[in-house]
C-alpha atoms as a PDB file:
ATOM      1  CA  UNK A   1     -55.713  -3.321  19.340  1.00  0.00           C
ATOM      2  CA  UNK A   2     -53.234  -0.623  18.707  1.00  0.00           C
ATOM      3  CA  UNK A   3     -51.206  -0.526  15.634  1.00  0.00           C
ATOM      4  CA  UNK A   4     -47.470  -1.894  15.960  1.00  0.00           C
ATOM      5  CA  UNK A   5     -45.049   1.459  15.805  1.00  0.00           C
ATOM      6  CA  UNK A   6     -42.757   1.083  12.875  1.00  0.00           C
ATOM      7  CA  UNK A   7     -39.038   2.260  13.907  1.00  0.00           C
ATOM      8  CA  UNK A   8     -36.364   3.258  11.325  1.00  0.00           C
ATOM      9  CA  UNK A   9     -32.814   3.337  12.299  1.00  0.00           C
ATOM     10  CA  UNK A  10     -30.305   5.960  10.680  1.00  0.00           C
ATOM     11  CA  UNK A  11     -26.680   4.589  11.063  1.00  0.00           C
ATOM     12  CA  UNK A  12     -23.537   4.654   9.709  1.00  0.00           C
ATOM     13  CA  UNK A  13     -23.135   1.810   6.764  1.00  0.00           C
ATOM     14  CA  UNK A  14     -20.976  -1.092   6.559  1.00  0.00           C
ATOM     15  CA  UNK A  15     -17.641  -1.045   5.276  1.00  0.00           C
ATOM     16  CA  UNK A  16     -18.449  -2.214   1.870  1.00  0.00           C
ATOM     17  CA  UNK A  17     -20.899  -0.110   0.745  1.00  0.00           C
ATOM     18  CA  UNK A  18     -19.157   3.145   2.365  1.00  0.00           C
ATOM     19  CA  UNK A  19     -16.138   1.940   0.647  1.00  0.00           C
ATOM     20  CA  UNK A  20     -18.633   2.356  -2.555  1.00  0.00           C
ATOM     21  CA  UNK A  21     -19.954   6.164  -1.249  1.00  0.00           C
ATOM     22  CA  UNK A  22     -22.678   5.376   0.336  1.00  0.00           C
ATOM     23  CA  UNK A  23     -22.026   6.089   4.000  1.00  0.00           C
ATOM     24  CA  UNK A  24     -25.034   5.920   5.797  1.00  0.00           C
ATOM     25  CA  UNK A  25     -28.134   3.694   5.472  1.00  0.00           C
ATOM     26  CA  UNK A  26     -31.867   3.579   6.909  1.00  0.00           C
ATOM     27  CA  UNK A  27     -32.772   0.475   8.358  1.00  0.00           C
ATOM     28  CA  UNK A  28     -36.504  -0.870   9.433  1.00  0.00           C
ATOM     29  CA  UNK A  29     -39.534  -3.630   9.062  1.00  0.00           C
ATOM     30  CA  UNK A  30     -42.163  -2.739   7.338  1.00  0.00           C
ATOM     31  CA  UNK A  31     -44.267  -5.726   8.195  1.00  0.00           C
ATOM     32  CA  UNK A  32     -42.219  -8.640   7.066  1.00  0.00           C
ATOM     33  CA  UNK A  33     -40.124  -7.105   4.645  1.00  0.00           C
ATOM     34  CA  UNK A  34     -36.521  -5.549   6.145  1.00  0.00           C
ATOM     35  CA  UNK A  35     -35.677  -2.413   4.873  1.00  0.00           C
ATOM     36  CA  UNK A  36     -31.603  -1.517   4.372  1.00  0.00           C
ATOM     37  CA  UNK A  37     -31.441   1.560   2.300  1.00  0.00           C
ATOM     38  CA  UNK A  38     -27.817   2.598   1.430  1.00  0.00           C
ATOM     39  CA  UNK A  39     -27.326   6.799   0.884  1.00  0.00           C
ATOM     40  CA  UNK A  40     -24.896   9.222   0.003  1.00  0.00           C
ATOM     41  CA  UNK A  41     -25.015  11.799   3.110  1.00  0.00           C
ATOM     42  CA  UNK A  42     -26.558  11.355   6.943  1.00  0.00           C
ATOM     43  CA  UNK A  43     -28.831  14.262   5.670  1.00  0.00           C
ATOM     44  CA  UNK A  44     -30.361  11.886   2.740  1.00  0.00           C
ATOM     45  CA  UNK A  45     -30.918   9.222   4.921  1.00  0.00           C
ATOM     46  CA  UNK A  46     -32.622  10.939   7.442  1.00  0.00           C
ATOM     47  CA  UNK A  47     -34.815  12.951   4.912  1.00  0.00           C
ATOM     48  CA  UNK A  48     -35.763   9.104   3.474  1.00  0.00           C
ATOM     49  CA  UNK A  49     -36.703   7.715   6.842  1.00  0.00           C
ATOM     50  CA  UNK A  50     -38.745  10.624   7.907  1.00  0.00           C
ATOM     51  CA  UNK A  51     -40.843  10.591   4.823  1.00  0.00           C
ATOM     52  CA  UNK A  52     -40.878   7.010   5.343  1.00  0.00           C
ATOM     53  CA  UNK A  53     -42.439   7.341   9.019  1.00  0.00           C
ATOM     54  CA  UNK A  54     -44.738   9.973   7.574  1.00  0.00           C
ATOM     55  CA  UNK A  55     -46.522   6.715   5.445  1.00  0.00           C
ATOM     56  CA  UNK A  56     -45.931   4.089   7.808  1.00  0.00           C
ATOM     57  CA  UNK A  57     -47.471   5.942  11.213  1.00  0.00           C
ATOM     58  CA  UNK A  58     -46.892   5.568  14.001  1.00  0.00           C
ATOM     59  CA  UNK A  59     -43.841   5.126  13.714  1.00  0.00           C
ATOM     60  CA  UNK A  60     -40.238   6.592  14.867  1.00  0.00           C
ATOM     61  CA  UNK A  61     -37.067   7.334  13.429  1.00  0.00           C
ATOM     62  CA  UNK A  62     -33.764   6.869  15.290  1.00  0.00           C
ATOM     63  CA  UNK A  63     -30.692   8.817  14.105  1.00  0.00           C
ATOM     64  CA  UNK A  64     -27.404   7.374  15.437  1.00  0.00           C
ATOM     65  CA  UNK A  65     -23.980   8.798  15.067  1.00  0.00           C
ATOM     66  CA  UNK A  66     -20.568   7.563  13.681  1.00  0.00           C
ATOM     67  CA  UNK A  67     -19.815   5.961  16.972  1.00  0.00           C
ATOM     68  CA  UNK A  68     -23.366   3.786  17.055  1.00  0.00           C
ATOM     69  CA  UNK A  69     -24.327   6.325  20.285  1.00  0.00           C
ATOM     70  CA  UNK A  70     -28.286   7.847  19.381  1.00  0.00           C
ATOM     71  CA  UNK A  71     -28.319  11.185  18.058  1.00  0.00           C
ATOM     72  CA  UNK A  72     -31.890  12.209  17.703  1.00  0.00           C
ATOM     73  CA  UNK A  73     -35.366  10.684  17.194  1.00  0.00           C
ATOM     74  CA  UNK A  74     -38.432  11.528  15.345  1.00  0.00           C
ATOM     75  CA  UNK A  75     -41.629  10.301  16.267  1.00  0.00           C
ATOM     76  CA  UNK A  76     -44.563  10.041  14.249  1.00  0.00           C
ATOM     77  CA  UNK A  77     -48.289   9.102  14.914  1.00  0.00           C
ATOM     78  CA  UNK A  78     -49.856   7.986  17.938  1.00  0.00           C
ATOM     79  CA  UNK A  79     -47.294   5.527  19.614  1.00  0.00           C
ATOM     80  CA  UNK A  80     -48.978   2.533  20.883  1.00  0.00           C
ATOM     81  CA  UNK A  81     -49.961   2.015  24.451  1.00  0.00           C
ATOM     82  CA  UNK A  82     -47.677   1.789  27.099  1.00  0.00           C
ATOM     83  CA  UNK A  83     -47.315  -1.333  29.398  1.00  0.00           C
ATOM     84  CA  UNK A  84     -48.729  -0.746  32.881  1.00  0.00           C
ATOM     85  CA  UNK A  85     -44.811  -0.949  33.852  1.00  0.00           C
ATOM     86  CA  UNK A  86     -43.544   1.800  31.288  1.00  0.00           C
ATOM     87  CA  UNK A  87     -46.715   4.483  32.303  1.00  0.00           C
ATOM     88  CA  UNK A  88     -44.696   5.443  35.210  1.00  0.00           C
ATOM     89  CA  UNK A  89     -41.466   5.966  33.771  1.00  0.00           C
ATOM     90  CA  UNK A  90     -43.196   7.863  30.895  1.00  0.00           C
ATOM     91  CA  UNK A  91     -45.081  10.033  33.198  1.00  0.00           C
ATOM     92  CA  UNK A  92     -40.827  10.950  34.836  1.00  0.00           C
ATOM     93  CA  UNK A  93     -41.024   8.764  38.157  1.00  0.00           C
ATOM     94  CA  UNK A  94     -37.703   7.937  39.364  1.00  0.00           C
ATOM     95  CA  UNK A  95     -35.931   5.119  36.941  1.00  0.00           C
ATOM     96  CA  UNK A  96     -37.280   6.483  33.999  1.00  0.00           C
ATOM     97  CA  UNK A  97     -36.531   5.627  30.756  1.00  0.00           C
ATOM     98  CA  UNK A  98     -36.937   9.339  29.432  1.00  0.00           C
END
């Protein structure tokens, strides 16, 4: 059985801690414990959930903007197996998700 692909979220912080200078945060699970990692910069955080992915493959990392709308992602390790659904989207058959 394939290994469950970890997925770290970069996105702007909540009004509390930004009101405190940390403006973005990384977010994940890492098995049952729920990551929420307050930074400085949008650079920081990213740098801190890549090197995260690195030790947790496979996993992904998801960088969102200021509006919530997704950036960029990082993948990292073999993903797991797709669904018999999701290997024809994958491979760009019309209604794809990529």
């Amino acid at each position: 059985m394939a290994a469950k692909q970890t997925v770290y979220h970069v996105a702007p912080s909540s009004e509390g801690a930004a009101a405190a200078g940390l403006k973005w945060q990384v977010e994940g699970r890492e098995g049952r414990r729920i990551l929420h990692e307050p930074h400085r910069t949008q650079r920081e955080a990213i740098d801190a959930a890549r090197h995260r992915a690195q030790e947790h493959t496979p996993a992904q990392v998801v960088v969102h903007a200021r509006d919530g709308h997704i950036r960029s992602a990082y993948a990292y390790g073999t993903p797991p197996a797709a669904s018999p659904g999701e290997r024809g989207r994958r491979a760009g058959k019309r209604g794809g998700v990529f």
